[in-house]
Protein backbone atom coordinates (compact mmCIF):
# COMPACT_ATOMS: atom_id res chain seq x y z
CA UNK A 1 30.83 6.33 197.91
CA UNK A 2 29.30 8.71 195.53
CA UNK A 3 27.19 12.20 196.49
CA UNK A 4 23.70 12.04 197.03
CA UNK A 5 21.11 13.87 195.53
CA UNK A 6 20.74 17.55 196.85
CA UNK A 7 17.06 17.11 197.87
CA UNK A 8 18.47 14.22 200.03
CA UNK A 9 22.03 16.30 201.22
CA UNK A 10 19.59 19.12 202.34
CA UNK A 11 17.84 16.56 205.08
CA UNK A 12 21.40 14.94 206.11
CA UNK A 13 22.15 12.12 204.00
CA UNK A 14 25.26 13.25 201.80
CA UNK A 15 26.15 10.46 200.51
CA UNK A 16 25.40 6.71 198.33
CA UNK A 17 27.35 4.06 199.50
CA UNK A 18 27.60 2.18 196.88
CA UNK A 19 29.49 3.36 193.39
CA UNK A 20 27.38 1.77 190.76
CA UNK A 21 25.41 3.91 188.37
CA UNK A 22 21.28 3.57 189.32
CA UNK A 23 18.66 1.50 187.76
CA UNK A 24 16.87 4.63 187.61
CA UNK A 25 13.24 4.60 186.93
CA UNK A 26 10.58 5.12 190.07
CA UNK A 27 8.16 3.21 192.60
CA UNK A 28 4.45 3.76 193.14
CA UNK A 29 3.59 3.08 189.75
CA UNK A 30 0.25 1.53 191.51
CA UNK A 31 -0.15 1.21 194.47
CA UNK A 32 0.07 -2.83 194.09
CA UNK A 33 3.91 -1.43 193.18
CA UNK A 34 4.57 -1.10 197.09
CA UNK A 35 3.44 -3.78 199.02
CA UNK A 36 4.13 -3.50 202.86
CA UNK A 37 3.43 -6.17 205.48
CA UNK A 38 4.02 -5.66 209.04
CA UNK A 39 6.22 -8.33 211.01
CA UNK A 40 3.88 -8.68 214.34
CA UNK A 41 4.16 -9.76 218.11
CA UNK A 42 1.00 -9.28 219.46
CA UNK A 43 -1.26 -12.26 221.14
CA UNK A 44 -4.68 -12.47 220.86
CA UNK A 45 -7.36 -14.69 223.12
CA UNK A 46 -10.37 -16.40 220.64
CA UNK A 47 -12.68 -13.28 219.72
CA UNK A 48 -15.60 -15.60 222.17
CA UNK A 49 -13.17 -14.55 225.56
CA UNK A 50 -14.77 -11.81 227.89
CA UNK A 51 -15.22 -8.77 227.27
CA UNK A 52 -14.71 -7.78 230.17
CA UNK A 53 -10.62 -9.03 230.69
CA UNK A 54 -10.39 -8.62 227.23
CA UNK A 55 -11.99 -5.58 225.82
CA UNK A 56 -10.27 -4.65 222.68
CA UNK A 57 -10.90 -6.53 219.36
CA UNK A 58 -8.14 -7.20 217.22
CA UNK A 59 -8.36 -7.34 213.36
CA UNK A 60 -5.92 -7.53 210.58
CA UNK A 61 -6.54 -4.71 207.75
CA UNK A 62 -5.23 -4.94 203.99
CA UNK A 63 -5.72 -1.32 203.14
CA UNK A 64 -5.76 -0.01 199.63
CA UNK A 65 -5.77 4.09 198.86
CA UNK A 66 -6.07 4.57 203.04
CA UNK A 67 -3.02 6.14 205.09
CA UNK A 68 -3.69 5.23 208.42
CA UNK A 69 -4.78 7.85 210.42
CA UNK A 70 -7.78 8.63 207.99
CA UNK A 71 -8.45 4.37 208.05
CA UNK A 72 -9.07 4.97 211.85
CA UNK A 73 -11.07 7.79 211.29
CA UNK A 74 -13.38 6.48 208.93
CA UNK A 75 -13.92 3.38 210.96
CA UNK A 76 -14.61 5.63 214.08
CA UNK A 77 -17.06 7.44 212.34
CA UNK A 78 -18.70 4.38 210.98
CA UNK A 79 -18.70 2.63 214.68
CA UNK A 80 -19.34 6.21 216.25
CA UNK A 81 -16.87 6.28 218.80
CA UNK A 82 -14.35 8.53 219.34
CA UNK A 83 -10.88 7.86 217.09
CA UNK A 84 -8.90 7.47 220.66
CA UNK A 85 -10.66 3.88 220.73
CA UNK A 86 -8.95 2.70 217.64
CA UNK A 87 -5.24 1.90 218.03
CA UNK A 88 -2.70 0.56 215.45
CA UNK A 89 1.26 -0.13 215.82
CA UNK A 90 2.40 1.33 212.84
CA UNK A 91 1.45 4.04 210.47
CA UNK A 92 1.17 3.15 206.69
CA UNK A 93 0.44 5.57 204.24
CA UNK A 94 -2.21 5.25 201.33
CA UNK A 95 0.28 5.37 197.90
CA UNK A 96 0.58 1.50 198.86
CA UNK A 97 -1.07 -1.95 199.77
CA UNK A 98 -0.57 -2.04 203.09
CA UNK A 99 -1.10 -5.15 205.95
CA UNK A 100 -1.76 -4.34 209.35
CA UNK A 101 -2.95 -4.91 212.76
CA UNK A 102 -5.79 -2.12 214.70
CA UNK A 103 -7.82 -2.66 217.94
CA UNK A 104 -10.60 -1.28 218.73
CA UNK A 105 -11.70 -0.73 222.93
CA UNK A 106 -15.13 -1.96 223.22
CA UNK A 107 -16.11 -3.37 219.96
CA UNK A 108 -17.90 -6.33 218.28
CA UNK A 109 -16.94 -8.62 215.23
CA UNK A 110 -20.09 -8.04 213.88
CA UNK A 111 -19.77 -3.83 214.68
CA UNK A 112 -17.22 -3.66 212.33
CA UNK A 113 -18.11 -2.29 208.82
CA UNK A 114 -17.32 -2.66 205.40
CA UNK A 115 -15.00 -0.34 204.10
CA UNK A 116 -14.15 0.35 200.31
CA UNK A 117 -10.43 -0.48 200.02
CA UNK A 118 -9.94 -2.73 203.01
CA UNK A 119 -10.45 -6.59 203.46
CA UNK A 120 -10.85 -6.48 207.30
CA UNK A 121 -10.20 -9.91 209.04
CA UNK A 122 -10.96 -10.07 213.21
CA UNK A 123 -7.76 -11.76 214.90
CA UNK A 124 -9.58 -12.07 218.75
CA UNK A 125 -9.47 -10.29 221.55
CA UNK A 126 -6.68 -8.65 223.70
CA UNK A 127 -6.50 -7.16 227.32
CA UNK A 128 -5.15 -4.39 225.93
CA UNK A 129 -4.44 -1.50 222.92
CA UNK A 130 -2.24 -2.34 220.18
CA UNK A 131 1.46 0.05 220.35
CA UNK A 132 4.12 1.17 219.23
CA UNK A 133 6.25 -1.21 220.75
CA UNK A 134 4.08 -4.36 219.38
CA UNK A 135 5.07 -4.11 215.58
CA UNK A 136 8.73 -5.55 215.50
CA UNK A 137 9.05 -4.79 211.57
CA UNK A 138 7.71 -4.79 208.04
CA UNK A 139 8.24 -6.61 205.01
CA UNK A 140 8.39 -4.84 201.53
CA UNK A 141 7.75 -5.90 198.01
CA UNK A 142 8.57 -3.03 195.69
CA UNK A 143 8.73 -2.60 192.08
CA UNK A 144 10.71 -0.47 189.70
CA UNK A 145 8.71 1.06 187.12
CA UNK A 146 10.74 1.90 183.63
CA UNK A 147 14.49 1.63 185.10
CA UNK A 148 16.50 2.71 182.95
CA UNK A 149 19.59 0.10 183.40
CA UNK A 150 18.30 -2.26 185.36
CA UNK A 151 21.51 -4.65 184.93
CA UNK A 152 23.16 -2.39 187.35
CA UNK A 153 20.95 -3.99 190.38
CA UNK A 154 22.97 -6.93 190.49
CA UNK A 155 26.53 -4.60 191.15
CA UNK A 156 24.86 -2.64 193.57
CA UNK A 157 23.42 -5.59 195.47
CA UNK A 158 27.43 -7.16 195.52
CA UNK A 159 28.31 -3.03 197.01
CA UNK A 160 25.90 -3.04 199.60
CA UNK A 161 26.67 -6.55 200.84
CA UNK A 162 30.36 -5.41 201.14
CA UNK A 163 29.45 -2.47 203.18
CA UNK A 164 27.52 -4.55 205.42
CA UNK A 165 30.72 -6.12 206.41
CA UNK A 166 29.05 -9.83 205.57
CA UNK A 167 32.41 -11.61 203.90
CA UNK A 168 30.53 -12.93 200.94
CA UNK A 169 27.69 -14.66 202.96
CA UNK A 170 24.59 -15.87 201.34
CA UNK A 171 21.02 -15.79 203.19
CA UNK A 172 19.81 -18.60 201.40
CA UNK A 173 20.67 -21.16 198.40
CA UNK A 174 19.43 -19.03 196.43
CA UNK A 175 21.73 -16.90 194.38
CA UNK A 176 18.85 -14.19 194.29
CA UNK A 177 18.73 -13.47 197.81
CA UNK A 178 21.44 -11.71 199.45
CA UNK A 179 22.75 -10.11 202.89
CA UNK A 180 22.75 -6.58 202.86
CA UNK A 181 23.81 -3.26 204.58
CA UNK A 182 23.00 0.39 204.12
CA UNK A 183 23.24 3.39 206.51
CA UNK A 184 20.58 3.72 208.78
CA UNK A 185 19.39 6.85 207.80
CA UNK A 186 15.98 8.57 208.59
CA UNK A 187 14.47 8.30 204.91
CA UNK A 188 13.12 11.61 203.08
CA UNK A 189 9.44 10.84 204.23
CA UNK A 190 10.03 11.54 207.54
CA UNK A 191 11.15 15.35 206.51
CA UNK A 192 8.46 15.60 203.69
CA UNK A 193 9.44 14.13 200.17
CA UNK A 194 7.89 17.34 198.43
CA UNK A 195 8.73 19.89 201.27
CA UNK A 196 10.89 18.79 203.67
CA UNK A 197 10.35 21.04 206.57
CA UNK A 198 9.15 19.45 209.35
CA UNK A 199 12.89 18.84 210.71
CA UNK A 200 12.84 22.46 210.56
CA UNK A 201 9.41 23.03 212.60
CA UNK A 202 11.31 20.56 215.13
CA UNK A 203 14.97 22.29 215.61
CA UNK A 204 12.49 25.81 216.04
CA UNK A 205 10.78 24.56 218.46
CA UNK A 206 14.17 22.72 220.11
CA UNK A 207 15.37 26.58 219.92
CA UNK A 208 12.41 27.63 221.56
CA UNK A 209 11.14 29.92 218.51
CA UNK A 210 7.50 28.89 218.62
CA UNK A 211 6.69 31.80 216.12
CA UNK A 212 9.44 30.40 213.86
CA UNK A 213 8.39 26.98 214.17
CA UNK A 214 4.76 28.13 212.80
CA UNK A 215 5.88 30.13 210.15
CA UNK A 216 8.19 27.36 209.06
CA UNK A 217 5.10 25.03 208.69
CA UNK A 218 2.72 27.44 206.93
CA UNK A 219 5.29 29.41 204.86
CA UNK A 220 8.16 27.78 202.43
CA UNK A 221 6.53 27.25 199.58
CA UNK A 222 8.12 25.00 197.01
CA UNK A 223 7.61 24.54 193.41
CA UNK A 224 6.81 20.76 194.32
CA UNK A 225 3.32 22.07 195.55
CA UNK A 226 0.37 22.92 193.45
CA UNK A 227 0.27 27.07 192.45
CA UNK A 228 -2.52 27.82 195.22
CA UNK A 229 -0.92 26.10 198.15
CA UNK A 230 2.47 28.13 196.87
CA UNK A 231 0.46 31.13 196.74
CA UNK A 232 -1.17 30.58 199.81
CA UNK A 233 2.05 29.81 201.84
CA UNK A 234 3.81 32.86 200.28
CA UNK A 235 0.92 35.35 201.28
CA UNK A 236 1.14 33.96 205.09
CA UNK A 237 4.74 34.44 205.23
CA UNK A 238 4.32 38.22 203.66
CA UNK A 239 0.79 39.56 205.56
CA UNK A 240 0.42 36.93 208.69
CA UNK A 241 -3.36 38.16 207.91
CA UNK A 242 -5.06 35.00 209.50
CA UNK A 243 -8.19 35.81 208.44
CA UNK A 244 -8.02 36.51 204.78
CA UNK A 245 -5.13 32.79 204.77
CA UNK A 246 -8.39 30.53 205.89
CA UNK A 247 -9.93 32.15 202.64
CA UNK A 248 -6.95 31.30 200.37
CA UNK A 249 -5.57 27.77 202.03
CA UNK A 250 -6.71 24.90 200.33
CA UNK A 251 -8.90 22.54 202.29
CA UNK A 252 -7.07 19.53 201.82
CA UNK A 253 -4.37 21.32 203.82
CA UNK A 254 -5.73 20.77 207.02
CA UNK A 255 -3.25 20.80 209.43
CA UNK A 256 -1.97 24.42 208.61
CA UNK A 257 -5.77 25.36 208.73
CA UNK A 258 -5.95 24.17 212.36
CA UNK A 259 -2.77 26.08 213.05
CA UNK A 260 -4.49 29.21 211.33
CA UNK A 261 -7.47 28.82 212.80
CA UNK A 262 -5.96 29.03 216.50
CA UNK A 263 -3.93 32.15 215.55
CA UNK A 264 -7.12 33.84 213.89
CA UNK A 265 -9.09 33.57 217.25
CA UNK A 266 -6.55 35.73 219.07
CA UNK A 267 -7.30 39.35 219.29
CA UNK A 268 -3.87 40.92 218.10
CA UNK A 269 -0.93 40.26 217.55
CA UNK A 270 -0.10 36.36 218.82
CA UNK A 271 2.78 36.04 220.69
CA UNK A 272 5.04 32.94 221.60
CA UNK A 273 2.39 31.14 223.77
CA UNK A 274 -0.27 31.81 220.80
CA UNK A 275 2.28 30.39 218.29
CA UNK A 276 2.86 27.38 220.73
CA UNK A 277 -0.86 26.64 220.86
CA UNK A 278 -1.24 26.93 217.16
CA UNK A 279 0.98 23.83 217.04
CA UNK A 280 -0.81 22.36 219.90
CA UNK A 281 -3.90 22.63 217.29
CA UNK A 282 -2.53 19.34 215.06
CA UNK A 283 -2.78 15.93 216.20
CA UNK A 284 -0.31 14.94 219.07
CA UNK A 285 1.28 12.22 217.36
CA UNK A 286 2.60 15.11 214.51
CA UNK A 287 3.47 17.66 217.34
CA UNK A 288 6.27 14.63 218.80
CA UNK A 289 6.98 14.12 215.11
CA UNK A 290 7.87 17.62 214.48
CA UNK A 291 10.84 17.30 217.57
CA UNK A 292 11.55 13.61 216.15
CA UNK A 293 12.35 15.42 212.74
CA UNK A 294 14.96 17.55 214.07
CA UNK A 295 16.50 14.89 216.27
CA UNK A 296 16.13 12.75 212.84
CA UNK A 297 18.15 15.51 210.89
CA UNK A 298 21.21 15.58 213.63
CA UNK A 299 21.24 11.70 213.39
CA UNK A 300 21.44 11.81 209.80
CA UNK A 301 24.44 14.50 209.67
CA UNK A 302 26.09 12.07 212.10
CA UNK A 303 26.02 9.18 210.03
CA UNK A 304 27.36 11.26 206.94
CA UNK A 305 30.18 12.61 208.84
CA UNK A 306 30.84 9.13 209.90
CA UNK A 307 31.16 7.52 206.70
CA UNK A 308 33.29 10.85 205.35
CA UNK A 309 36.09 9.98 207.78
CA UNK A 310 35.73 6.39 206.64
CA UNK A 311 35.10 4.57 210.16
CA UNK A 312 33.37 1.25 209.89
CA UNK A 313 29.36 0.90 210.54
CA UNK A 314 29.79 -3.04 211.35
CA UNK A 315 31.67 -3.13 213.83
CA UNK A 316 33.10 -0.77 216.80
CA UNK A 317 36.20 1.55 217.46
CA UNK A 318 37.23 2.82 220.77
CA UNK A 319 34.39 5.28 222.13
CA UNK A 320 31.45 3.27 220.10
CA UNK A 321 28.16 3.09 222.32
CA UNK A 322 26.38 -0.46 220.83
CA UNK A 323 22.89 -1.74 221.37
CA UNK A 324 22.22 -5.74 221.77
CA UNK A 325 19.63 -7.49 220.18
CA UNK A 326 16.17 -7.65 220.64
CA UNK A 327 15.57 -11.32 221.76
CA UNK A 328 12.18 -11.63 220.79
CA UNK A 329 12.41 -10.41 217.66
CA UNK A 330 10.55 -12.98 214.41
CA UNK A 331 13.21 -15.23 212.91
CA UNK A 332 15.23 -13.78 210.23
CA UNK A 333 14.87 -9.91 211.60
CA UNK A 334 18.00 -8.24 212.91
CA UNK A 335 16.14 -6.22 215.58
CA UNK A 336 18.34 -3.66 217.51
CA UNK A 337 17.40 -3.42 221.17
CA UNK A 338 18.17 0.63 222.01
CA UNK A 339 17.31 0.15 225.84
CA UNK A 340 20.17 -2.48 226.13
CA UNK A 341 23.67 -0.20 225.60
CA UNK A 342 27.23 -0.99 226.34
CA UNK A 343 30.01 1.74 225.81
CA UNK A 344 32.64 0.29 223.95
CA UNK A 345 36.76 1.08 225.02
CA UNK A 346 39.92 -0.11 223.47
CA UNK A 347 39.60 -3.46 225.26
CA UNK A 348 36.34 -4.58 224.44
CA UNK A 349 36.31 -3.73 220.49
CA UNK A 350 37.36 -7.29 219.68
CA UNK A 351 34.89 -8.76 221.54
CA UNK A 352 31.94 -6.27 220.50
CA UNK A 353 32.97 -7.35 216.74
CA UNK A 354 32.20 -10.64 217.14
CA UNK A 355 28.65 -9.79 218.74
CA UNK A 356 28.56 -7.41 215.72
CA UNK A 357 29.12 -10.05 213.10
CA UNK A 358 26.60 -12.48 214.44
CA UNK A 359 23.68 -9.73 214.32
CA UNK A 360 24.11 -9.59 218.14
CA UNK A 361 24.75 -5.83 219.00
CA UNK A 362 24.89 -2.55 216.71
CA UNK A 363 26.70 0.51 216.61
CA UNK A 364 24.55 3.53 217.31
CA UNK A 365 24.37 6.97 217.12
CA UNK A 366 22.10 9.48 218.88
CA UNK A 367 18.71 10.85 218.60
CA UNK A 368 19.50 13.72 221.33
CA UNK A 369 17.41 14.36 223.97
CA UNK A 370 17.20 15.48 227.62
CA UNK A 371 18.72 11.75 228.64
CA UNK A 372 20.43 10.45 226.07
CA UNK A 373 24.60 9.77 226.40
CA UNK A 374 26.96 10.72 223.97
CA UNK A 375 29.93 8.46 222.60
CA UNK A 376 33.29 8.67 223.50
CA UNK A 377 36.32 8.55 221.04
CA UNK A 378 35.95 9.51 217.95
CA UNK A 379 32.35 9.22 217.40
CA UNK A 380 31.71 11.67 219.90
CA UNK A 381 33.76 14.02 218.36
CA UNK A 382 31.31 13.90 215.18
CA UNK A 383 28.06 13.62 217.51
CA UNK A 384 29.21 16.96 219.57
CA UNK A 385 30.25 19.01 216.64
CA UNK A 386 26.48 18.07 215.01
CA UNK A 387 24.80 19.26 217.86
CA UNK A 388 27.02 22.22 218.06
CA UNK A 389 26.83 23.31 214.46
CA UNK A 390 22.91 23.50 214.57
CA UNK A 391 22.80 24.87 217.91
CA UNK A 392 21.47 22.29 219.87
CA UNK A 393 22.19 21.01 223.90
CA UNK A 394 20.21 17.98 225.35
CA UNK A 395 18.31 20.46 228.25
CA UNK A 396 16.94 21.63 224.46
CA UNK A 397 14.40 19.09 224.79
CA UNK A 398 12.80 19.99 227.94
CA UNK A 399 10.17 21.04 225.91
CA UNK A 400 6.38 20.93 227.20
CA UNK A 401 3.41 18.45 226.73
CA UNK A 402 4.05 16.13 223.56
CA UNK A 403 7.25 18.16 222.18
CA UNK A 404 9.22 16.91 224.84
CA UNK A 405 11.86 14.09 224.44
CA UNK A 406 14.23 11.99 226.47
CA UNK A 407 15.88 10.84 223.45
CA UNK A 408 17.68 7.69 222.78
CA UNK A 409 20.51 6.04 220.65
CA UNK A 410 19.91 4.48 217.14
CA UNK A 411 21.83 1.21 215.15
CA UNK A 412 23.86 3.13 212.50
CA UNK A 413 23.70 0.50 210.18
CA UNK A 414 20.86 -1.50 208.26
CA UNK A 415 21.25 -5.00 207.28
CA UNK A 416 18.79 -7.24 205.96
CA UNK A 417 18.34 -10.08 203.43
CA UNK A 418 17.21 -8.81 199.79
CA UNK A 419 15.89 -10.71 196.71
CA UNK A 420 16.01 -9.43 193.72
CA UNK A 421 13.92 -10.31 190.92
CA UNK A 422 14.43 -8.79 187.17
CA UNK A 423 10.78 -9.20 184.86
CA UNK A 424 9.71 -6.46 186.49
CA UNK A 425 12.76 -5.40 188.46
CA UNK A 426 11.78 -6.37 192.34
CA UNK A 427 13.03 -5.55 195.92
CA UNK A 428 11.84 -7.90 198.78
CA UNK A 429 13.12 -7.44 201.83
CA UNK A 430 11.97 -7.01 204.84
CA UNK A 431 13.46 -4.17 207.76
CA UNK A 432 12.86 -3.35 211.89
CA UNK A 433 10.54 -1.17 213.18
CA UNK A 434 11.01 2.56 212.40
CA UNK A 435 13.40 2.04 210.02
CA UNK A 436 12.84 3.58 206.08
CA UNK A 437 12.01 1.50 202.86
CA UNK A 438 13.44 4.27 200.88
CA UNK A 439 16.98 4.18 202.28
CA UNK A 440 17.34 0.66 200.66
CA UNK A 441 15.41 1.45 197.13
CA UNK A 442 17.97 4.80 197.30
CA UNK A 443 20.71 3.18 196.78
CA UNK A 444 19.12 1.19 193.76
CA UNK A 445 17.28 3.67 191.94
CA UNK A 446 19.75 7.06 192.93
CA UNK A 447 16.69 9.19 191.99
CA UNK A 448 14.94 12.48 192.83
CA UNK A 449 13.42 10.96 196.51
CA UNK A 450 10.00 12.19 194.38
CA UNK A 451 10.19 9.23 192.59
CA UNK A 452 11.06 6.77 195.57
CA UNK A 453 7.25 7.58 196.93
C-alpha cells in the first residue's frame, strides 16, 4: 500500500493498494481510447406492438463527442418535445465512445433523426421509461497512451488479484485475463477531475449553509481552469456583484450562470432561501448529485481508514454489515444487491466468508443518510468517527425537494475479471452499475487523475 496522489487524498482516497511502480502515461488519447458499453436488462416488445400499452420506443445509441444529457437534448430539440420524454439508464460522458440504451414517450422509428456522432439503432417498444435501476453495468476497453513502463502492468495485475482475496484463481484459460479487486472508491469524476468541489457544495448544503454551498460552486478557482473562468470565479467570491459576474462568466459555464442568474433577480441582498433557489436553478439530477458528492466523500474516508488499520475488504469481521447478490445480474458480473443486508456478529463471520468468496455477499460501508444503519464492531468505529470529523448526523439529510436522501450502504470492495493486452497497453474489464472506471486504471497508471479522463 503506497500513498495516493494528493489531488486524489483531497477527495478521500489516501491510498494505492498495490506497491508496484505505474505504467504511467494517460487515457483519452481519442476518444476511440475509452470505449464503454453498458451491460443491460431491459425487455423490449417488436417496435409494430401498440402504442398505446407500449408507448416508449427503445433504441440503442453509439455516441461519439456527446455526454449524455446534451445527446437527449439535441434529440428533443430535433423531435420537439420536451427533454423529460427522453430517458436513459446511465450517464456517459462525451471524451469517449460510448453504447447505450434511451427511450423516448411517444415516439416513432421513423421520428427519430440523424445525428452527427451517433449510429442510432431502434430496439422496440416498452410499457415504460428506461431507469436507473435497468442498467446492471458497463464494460470498458481502455487504452494507455505513452506509458512509461508498461512491464509493470503485469505486477500490478498479480497485487490487485491478491487484494481481492481470489487464492490465485484464473477467470479463464487464458493467462491474460485475470480476477481482480480494488477498493470501491467513488472515482475523482464524481468530485470534478479539474475542480473537485461538488462534494463540497454537498456537505454545505448537508450543514444547511445554502449561501456556502453557492459560493462553493461559483468561487474556488483553480489553476486547472482556463484564466477567464479563474478570473471570473475569483471576482464572485470578492464582489458577489451578480450583475456585472453574468458579464464576465463564460458561456460555456452554464450551470453557475443559472445559479447567477436566480441571485441577480433578487432585489438585495439574497439570503438563505435565495441561495437555496439559486441551486434549485440547475438540473435536478445535479442538485441530488451535489448531496451524493458529500455522502461519496465520507464513504471514501471510510474505506481509507479501513485499509490503514489493515482489516480485510473480502471477507467480514465481527460488526461487518454485508449485501447479497443481485440475482439477476448478466453472467460474469459480480452485482452487489444494497437492499438485501445482513449484520454480521462473531458467529456468523465464517459463514459470511464463504458467501464472500463465491461472489455471493459484500462487505459495505455507508453512504449516510436519514435511514441508513451504521456497523457495529470495528467498522463502526471508523464509520462514526467519519461522520463526526466532518460534522455530519443522518437527520443531516432531511434536506428538501431533490437534496434530500435516505441513504444506503455500499460493497467496499471491487472485483472483476481484467485482460490485459500490451501493443498498445489495454484494460478490458467490465464493472456494476455506479461503480468508477478510474478506480481500476488508478491503480495502473498512478497518475495526476487529469490524465485518467
Amino acid at each position: 500500500m503506497r500513498p495516493a496522489h494528493p489531488t486524489e487524498q483531497a477527495v478521500g482516497m489516501e491510498h494505492y493498494v498495490s506497491d508496484t511502480d505505474g505504467v504511467g502515461g494517460h487515457l483519452r488519447e481519442d476518444d476511440e481510447h475509452f470505449r464503454v458499453r453498458e451491460l443491460e436488462r431491459f425487455d423490449t416488445e417488436p417496435v409494430g406492438a401498440s402504442t398505446d400499452a407500449y408507448p416508449h420506443l427503445v433504441f440503442r445509441a453509439t455516441l461519439q463527442g456527446w455526454d449524455t444529457n446534451d445527446f437527449a437534448s439535441r434529440l428533443s430539440d430535433a423531435l420537439g418535445i420536451s427533454r423529460e420524454r427522453v430517458n436513459w439508464a446511465g450517464t456517459k460522458d462525451k471524451y469517449a465512445v460510448t453504447t447505450q440504451l434511451f427511450s423516448v414517450y411517444g415516439a416513432d422509428p421513423e421520428d427519430i433523426p440523424e445525428i452527427d456522432g451517433a449510429e442510432i439503432e431502434v430496439l422496440g417498444r416498452a410499457g415504460r421509461n428506461l431507469e436507473f435501476g435497468d442498467l446492471a453495468g458497463n464494460a470498458f476497453e481502455l487504452v494507455v497512451s505513452e506509458p512509461d513502463r508498461p512491464d509493470n502492468a503485469a505486477a500490478i495485475t498479480d497485487g490487485l488479484h491478491d487484494f481481492g482475496g481470489l487464492e490465485g484463481q484464473r477467470s479463464d484459460n487464458s493467462s491474460d485475463t485475470t480476477s481482480i479487486g480494488v477498493p470501491n472508491f467513488f472515482g475523482q469524476q464524481r468530485f470534478g477531475s479539474r475542480r473537485p468541489v461538488t462534494h463540497e457544495v454537498g456537505l454545505a448544503i448537508a450543514r444547511g449553509d445554502w449561501e456556502g454551498a453557492v459560493m462553493a460552486y461559483l468561487g474556488n478557482p483553480t489553476d486547472a481552469e482556463p484564466e477567464s473562468t479563474q478570473e471570473a470565479r475569483a471576482f464572485i467570491e470578492e464582489t458577489r456583484d451578480w450583475q456585472e459576474a453574468l458579464e464576465r462568466v463564460p458561456n460555456r459555464l452554464r450551470y453557475e450562470r443559472s445559479m447567477i442568474h436566480a441571485l441577480a433577480e433578487h432585489d438585495g441582498e439574497p439570503g438563505p432561501a435565495q441561495f437555496r433557489a439559486a441551486l434549485e436553478r440547475v438540473p435536478s439530477n445535479l442538485q441530488r448529485l451535489f448531496v451524493h458528492a458529500a455522502q461519496s466523500y465520507a464513504f471514501n474516508l471510510m474505506l481509507s481508514e479501513r485499509l490503514e488499520r489493515d482489516l480485510p475488504f473480502d471477507r467480514p469481521v465481527d460488526g461487518d454489515v454485508v449485501c447479497f447478490s443481485d440475482t439477476d445480474a448478466p453472467d460474469g458480473l459480480e452485482l452487489p444487491d444494497p437492499d438485501r443486508l445482513q449484520r454480521v456478529d462473531e458467529r456468523r463471520v465464517d459463514s459470511v466468508t464463504r458467501h464472500c468468496e463465491r461472489g455471493r455477499a459484500f462487505v459495505t460501508a455507508p453512504l449516510v443518510g436519514t435511514e441508513t444503519e451504521l456497523a457495529d464492531g470495528e467498522q463502526g468505529e471508523i464509520e462514526r468517527a467519519v461522520l463526526d470529523d466532518l460534522g455530519l448526523e443522518k437527520t443531516d439529510f432531511d434536506l428538501p425537494g431533490e437534496f434530500h436522501s435516505t441513504g444506503t450502504r455500499r460493497a467496499i470492495l471491487l472485483r472483476t475479471d481484467l485482460t490485459l493486452e500490451t501493443d498498445p497497453l489495454t484494460l478490458s474489464f467490465a464493472l456494476p452499475k455506479g461503480s468508477y472506471a478510474t478506480v481500476v486504471s488508478r491503480e495502473y497508471l498512478k497518475v495526476d487523475p487529469v490524465h485518467l479522463g
